[in-house]
Protein backbone atom coordinates (compact mmCIF):
# COMPACT_ATOMS: atom_id res chain seq x y z
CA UNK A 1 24.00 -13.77 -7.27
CA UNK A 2 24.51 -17.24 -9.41
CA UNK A 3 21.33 -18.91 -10.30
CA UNK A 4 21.36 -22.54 -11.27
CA UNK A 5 18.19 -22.91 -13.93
CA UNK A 6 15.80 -25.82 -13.04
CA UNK A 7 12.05 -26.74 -14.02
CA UNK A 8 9.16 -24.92 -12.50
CA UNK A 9 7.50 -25.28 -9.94
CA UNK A 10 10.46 -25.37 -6.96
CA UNK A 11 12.55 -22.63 -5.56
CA UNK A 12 15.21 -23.11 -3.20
CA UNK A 13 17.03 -19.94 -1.74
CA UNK A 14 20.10 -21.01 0.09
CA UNK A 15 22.53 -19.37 2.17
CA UNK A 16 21.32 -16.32 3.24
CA UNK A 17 22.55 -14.33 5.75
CA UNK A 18 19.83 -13.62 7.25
CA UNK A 19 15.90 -14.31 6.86
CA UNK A 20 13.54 -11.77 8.67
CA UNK A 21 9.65 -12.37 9.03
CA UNK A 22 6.82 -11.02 11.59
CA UNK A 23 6.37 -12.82 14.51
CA UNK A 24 3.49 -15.19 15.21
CA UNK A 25 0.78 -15.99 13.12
CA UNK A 26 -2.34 -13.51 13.51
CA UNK A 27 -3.16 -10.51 12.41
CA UNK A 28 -3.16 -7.26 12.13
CA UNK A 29 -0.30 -7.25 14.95
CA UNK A 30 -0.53 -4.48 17.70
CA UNK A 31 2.29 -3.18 19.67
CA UNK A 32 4.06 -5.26 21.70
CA UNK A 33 3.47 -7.73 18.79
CA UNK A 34 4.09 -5.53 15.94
CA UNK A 35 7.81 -5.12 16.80
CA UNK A 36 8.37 -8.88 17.21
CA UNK A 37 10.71 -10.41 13.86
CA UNK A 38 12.13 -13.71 13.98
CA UNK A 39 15.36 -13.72 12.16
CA UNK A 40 17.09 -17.01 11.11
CA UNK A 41 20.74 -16.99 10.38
CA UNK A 42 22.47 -18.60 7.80
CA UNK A 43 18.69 -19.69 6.41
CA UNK A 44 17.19 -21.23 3.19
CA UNK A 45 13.63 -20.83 1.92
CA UNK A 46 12.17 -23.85 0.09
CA UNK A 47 8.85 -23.29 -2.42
CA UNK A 48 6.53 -25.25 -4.07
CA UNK A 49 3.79 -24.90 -6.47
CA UNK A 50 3.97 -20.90 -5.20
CA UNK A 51 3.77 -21.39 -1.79
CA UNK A 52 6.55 -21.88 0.97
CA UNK A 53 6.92 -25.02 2.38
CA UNK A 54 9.67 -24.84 4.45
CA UNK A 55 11.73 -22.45 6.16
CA UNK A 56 15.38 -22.88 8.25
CA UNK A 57 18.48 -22.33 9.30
CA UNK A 58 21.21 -24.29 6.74
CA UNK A 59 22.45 -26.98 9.06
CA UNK A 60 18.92 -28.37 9.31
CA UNK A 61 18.49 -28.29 5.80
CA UNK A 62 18.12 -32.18 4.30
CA UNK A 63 18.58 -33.12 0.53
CA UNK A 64 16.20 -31.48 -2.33
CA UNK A 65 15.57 -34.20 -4.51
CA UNK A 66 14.49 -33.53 -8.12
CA UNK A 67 14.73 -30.49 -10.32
CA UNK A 68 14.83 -27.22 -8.15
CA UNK A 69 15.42 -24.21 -9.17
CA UNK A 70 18.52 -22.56 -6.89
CA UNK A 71 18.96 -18.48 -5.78
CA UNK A 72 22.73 -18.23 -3.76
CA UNK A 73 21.71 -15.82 -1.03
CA UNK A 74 25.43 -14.95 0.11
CA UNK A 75 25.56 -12.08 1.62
CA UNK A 76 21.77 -11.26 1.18
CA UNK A 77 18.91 -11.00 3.28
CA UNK A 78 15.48 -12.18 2.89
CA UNK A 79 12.00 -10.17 3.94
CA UNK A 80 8.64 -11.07 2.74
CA UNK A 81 7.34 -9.15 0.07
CA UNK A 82 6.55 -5.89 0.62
CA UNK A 83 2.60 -4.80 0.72
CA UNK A 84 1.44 -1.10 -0.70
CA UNK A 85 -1.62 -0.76 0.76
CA UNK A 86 -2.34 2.50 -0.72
CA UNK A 87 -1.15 3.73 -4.25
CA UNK A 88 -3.13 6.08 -6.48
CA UNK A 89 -1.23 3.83 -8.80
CA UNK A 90 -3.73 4.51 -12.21
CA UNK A 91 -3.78 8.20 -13.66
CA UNK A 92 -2.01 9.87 -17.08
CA UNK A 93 0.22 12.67 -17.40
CA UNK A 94 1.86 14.62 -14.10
CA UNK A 95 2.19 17.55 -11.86
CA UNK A 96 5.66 18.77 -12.07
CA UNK A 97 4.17 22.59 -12.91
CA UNK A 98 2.07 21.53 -9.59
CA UNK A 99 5.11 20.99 -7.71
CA UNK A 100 7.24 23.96 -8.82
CA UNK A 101 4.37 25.88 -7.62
CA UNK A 102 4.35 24.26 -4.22
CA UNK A 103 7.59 24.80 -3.91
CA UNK A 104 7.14 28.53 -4.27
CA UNK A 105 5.20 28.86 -1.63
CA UNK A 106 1.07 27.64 -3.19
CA UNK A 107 -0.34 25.21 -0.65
CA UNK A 108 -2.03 21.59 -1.46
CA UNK A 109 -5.78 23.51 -0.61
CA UNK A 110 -4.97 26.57 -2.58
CA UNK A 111 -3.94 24.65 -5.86
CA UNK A 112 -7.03 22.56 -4.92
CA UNK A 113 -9.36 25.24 -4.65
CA UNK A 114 -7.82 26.96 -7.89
CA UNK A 115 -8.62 23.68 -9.99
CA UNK A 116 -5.17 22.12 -9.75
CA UNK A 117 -4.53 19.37 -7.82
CA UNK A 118 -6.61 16.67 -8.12
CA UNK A 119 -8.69 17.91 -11.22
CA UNK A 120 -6.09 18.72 -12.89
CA UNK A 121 -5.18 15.02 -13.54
CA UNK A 122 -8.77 14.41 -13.98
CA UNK A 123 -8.66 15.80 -17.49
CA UNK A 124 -5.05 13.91 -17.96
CA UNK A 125 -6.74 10.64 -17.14
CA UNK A 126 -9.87 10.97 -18.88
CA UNK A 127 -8.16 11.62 -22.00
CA UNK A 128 -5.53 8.29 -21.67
CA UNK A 129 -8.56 5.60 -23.26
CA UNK A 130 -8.54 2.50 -21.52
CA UNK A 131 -5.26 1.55 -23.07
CA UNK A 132 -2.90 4.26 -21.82
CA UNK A 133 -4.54 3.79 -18.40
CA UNK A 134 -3.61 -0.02 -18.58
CA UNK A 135 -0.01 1.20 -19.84
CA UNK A 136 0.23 3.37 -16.66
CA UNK A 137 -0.23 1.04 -14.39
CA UNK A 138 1.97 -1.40 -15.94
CA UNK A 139 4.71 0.97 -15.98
CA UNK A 140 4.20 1.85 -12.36
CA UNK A 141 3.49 -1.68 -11.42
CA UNK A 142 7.49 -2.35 -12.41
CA UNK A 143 8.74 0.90 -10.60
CA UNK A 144 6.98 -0.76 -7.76
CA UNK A 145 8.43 -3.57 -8.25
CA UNK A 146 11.95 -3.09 -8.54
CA UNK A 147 11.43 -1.32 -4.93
CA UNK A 148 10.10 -4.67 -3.72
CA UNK A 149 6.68 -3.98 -3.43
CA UNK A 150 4.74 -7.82 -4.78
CA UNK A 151 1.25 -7.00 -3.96
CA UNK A 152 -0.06 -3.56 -4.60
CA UNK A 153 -3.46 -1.72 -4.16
CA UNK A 154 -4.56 0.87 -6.55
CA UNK A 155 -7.64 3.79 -6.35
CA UNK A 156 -9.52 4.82 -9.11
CA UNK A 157 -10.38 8.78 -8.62
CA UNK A 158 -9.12 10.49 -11.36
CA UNK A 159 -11.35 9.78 -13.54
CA UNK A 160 -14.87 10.79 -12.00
CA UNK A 161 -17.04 10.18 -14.87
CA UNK A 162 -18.68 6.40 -15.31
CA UNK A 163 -16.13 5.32 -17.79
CA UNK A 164 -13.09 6.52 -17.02
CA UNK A 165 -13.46 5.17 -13.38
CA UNK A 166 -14.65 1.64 -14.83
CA UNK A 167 -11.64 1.58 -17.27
CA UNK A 168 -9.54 2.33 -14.13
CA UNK A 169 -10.93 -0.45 -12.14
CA UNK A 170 -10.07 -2.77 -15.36
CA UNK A 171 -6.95 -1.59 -15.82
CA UNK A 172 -5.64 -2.07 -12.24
CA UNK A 173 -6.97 -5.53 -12.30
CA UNK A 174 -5.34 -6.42 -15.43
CA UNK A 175 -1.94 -5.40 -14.20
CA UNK A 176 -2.44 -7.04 -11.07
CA UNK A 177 -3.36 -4.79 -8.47
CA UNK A 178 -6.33 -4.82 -6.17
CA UNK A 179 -8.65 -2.26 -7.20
CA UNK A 180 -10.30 0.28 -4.86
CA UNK A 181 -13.39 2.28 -6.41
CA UNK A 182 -12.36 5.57 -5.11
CA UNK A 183 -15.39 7.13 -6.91
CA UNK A 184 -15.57 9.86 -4.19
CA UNK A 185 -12.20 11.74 -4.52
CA UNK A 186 -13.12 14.80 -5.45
CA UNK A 187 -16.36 16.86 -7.57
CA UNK A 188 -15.81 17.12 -11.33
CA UNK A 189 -16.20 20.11 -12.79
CA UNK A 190 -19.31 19.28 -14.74
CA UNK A 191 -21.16 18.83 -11.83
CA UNK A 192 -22.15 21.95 -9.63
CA UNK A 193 -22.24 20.53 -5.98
CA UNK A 194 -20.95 17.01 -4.01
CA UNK A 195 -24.75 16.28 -3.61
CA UNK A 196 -25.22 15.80 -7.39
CA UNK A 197 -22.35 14.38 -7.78
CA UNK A 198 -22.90 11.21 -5.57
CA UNK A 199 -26.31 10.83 -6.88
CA UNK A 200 -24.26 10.39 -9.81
CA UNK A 201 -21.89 8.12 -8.56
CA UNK A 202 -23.95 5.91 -6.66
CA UNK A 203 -26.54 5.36 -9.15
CA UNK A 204 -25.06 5.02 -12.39
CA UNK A 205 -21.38 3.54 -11.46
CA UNK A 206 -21.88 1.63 -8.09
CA UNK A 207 -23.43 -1.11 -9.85
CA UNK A 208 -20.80 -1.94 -11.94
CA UNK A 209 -17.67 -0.67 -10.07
CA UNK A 210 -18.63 -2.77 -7.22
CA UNK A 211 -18.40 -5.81 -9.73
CA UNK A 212 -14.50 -4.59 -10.61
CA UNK A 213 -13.22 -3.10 -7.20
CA UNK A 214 -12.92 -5.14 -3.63
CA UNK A 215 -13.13 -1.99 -1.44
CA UNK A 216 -14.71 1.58 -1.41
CA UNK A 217 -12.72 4.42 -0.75
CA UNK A 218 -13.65 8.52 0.27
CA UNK A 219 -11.74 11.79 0.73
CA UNK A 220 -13.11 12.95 3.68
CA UNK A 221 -11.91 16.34 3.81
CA UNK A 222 -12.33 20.14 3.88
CA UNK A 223 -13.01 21.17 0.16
CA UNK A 224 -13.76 17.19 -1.03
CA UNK A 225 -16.82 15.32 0.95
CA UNK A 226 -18.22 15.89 4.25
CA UNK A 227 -18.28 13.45 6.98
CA UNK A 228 -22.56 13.13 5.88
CA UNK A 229 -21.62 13.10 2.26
CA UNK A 230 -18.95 10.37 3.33
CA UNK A 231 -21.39 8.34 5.28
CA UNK A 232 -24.25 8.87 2.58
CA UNK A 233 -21.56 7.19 -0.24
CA UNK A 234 -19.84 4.09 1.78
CA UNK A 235 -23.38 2.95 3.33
CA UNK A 236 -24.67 2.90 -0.63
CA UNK A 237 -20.93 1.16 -1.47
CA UNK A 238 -21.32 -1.61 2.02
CA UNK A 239 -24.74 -2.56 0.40
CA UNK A 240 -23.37 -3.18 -2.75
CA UNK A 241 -20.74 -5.66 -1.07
CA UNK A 242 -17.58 -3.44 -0.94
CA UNK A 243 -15.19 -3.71 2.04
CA UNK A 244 -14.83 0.42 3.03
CA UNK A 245 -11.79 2.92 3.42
CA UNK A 246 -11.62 6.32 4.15
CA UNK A 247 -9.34 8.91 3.43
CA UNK A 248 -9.21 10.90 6.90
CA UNK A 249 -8.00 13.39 8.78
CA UNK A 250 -5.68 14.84 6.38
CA UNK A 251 -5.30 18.34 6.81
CA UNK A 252 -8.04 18.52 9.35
CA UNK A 253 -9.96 16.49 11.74
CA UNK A 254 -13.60 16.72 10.31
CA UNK A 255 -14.71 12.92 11.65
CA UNK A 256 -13.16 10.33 10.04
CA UNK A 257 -11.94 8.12 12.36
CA UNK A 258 -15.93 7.66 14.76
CA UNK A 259 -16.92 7.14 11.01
CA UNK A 260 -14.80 4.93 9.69
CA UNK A 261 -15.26 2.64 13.57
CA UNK A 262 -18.89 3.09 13.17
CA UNK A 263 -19.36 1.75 9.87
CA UNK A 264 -16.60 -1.16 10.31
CA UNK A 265 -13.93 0.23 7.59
CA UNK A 266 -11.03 -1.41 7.37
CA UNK A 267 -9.04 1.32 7.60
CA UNK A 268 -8.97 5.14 8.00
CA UNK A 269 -5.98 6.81 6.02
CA UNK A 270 -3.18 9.97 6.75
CA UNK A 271 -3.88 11.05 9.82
CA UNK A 272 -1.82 13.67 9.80
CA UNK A 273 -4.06 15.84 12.14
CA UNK A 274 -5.92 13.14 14.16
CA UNK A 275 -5.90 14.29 18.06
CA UNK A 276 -5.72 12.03 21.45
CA UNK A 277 -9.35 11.37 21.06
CA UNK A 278 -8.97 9.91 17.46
CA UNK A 279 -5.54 7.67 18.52
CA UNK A 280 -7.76 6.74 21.52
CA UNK A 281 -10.69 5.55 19.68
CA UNK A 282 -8.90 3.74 16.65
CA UNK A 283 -6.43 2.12 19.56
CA UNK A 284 -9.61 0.59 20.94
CA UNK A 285 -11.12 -0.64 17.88
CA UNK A 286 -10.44 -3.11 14.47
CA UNK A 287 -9.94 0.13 12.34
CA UNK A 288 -6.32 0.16 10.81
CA UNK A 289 -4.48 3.50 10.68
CA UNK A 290 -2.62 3.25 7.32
CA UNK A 291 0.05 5.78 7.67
CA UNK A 292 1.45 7.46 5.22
CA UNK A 293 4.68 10.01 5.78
CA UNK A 294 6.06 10.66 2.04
CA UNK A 295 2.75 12.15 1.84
CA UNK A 296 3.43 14.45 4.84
CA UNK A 297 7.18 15.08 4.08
CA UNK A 298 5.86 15.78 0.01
CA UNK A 299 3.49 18.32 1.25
CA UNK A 300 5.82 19.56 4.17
CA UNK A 301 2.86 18.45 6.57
CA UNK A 302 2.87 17.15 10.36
CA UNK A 303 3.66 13.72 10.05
CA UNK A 304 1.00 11.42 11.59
CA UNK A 305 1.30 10.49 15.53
CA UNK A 306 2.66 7.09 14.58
CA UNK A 307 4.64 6.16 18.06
CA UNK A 308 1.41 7.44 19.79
CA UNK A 309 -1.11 5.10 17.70
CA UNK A 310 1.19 2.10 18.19
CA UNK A 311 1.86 2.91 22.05
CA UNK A 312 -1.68 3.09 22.63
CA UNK A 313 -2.30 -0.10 21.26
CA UNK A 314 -3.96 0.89 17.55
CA UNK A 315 -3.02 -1.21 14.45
CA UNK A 316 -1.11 0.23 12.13
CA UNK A 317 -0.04 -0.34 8.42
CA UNK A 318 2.63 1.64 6.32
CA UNK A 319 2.01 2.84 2.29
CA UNK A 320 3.01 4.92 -0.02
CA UNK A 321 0.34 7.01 -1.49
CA UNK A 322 1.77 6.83 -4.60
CA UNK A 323 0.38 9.73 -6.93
CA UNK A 324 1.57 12.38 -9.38
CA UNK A 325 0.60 15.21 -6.94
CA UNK A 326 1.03 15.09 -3.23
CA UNK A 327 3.89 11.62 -2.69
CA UNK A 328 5.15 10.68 -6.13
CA UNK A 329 7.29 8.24 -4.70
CA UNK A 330 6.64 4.44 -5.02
CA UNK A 331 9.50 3.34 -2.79
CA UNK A 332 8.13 1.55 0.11
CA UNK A 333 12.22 1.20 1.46
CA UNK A 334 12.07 4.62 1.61
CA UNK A 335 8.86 4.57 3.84
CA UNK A 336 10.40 2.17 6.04
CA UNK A 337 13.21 4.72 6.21
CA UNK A 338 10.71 7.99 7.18
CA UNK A 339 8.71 5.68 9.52
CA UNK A 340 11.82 5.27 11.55
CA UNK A 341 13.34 9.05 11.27
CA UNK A 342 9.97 10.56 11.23
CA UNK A 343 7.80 8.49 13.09
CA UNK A 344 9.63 7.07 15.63
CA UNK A 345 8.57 3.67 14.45
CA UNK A 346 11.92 0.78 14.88
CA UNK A 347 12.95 -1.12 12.14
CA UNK A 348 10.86 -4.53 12.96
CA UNK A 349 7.72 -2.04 13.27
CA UNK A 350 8.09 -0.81 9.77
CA UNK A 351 8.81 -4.26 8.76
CA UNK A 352 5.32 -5.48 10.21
CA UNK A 353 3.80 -2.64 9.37
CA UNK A 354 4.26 -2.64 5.12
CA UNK A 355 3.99 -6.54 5.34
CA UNK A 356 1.56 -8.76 7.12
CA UNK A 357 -0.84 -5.47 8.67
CA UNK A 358 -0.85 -3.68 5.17
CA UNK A 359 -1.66 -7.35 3.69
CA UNK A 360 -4.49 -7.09 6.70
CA UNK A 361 -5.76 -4.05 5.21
CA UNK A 362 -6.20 -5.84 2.14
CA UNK A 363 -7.67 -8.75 3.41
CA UNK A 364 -4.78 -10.93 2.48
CA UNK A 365 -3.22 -11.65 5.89
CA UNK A 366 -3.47 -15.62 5.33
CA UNK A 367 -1.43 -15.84 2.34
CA UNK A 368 0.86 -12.81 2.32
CA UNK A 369 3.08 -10.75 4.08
CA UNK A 370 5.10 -13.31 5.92
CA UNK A 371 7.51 -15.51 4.73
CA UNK A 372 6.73 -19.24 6.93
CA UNK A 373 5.39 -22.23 5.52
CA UNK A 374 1.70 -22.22 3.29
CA UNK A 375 1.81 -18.47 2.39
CA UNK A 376 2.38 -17.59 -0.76
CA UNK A 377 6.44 -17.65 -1.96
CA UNK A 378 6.51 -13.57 -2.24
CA UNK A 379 10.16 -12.42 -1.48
CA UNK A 380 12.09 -9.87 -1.13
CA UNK A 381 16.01 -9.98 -1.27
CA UNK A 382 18.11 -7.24 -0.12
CA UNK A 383 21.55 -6.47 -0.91
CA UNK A 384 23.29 -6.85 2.70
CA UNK A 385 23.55 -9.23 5.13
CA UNK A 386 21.71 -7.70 8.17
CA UNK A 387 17.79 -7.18 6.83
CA UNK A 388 17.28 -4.04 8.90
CA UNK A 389 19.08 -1.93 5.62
CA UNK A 390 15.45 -2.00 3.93
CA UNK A 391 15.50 1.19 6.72
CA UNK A 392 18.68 1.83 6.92
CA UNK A 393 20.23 2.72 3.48
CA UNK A 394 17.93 5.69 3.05
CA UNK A 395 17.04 5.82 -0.79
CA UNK A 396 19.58 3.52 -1.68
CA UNK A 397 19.29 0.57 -4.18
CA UNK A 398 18.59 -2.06 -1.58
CA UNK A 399 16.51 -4.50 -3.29
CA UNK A 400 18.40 -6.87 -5.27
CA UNK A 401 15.91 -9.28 -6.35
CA UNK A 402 11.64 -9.98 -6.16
CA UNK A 403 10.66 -13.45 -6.15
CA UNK A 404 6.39 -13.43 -6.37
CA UNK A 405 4.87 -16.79 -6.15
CA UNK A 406 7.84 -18.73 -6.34
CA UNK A 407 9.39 -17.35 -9.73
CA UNK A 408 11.94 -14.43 -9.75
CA UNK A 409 10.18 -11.42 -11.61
CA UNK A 410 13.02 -8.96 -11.16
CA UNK A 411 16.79 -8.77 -10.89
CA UNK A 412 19.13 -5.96 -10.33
């Protein structure tokens, strides 16, 4: 790649082999739609201020006048940039004695149960200050990056006490994330039941968390919150003015999805053991099924009934779940890669799927997650001429460069 410096402001990248983008204009995009990608040959992208103002094929292209900054896209490819939806993105230490275990033969509910899991990164976390929290995001902010993920959510959770989870919230903001108070993820151990915990929770760091955080999140789950405990803690987080998301239907099917499409979430997350009735019900409402297989492959779990939500008509977003214990992995190429292998998902899917729907989830869909003129100049530029290698080259260094908002932030 040969850049030609110029002043800010302009961004012109020429000559690509190929630029890739989700179809049409709405979202979140349902199957037929959601495996519709137009792809220009022999394109340029021209920015402005941030934000894309044109978009073509190189014979249409007229003269650039004035300083412009130039990328050569020869043999590259060009995707918008890719949305994580869902990373557990802020906690300290890891789980590596965690994972040994696992991979012994200790399941995710027995090292749960046994004060491992979750917890055990509670006390990791708690003990980081403010500062290392910041730190950690920051640091996994840039492995993010490099993997070509520009806009990234975050969760709270691993802290569970008022001002751990606050200086979460802060910390994810201040490294550019969008914060999700995920202040029910689990009971601390200083508190005897889930009851007493969300009295807690609700009344002494609602107030303030929903000044930090956009959304609300819940593990609904055998061994974290029931579906009434669930319900109790995102009514008290909608009248606070959150935006809700559940964690559901994980390991078992104990009511996630009629709760998340009764109380409007925008999404319901895993899925791993949601039945006909659940892919019925969320293919029939506004509920996003954010789908997340390097969980399931992590944990050696069923992956989730992706081909089934989509054929049915659901909406359906791809993340990561980035988190020390059940998918360290902050590759959202790699995702792509699972959701076709695993899920049965094709290439344009995935595309859709971690761009303009997981932008959807995160209430971005006007301004990110497709690369056409007046959103936001977020790109993604991959290391081969045919754009479908962001699934193809499974694991491989596929990213070459990440523009975000009309500036290059990363090179290989």
């Amino acid at each position: 790649m040969t850049d030609r410096a110029a002043g800010p402001g302009r961004l012109l990248v020429r000559d690509l082999a190929q630029l890739a983008t989700p179809s049409g204009s709405g979202a979140p995009l349902r199957s037929p739609a959601l495996g519709e990608v137009d792809v220009l040959e022999d394109a340029y992208l021209l920015a402005e201020d941030g934000l894309i103002v044109e978009v073509g094929r190189m014979a249409d292209l007229g003269s650039v006048d004035g300083e412009v900054e130039e990328i050569d896209g020869h043999g590259m490819s060009a995707i918008p940039g890719l949305v994580d939806c869902h990373t557990h993105a802020c906690f300290a230490g890891d789980r590596v004695a965690e994972f040994t275990l696992r991979a012994g033969g200790a399941s995710y509910e027995d090292l749960h149960s046994a004060g491992s899991g979750i917890l055990a990164t509670v006390g990791a976390t708690r003990a980081a200050g403010e500062a290392g929290l910041t730190e950690a995001v920051r640091r996994h902010r840039g492995w993010m990056l490099r993997s070509g993920t520009t806009t990234f959510e975050a969760k709270s959770g691993y802290g569970l006490d008022r001002e751990t989870e606050l200086a979460s919230l802060r910390a994810i903001e201040q490294e550019g994330g969008i914060p999700t108070w995920l202040g029910a993820h689990a009971v601390p151990p200083e508190f005897d039941d889930a009851g007493a915990y969300l009295d807690f929770a609700i009344e002494d760091v609602l107030p303030e968390a929903a000044r930090l955080a956009e959304a609300a999140d819940v593990f609904l789950e055998r061994g974290a919150f029931g579906a009434g405990q669930a319900r109790r803690y995102l009514e008290a987080c909608r009248d606070a003015g959150l935006k809700l998301r559940l964690h559901g239907d994980q390991f078992t099917e104990s009511g996630a999805v009629p709760l998340a499409i009764e109380i409007g979430a925008r999404s319901v997350d895993h899925l791993e053991a949601t039945g006909d009735d659940g892919i019925r019900a969320l293919a029939a409402s506004d509920v996003v099924g954010v789908l997340l297989p390097a969980s399931a492959l992590f944990l050696a779990r069923p992956m989730p009934p992706a081909r089934a939500l989509v054929d049915a008509g659901a909406a359906v977003a791809l993340a990561t779940d980035f988190n020390p214990g059940s998918a360290f992995c902050e590759s959202l190429p790699l995702v792509c890669s699972l959701a076709c292998t695993q899920l049965r998902l094709t290439p344009s899917e995935a595309l859709s799927a971690c761009t303009i729907n997981a932008a959807s989830v995160l209430g971005r869909a006007d301004r990110k997650g497709r690369l056409a003129p007046g959103y936001e100049a977020d790109i993604v530029l991959l290391d081969a001429s045919d754009w479908r290698y962001l699934a193809y080259h499974l694991g491989g260094s596929v990213v070459a460069a990440v523009v975000q908002g009309g500036r290059v932030t990363w090179r290989r």
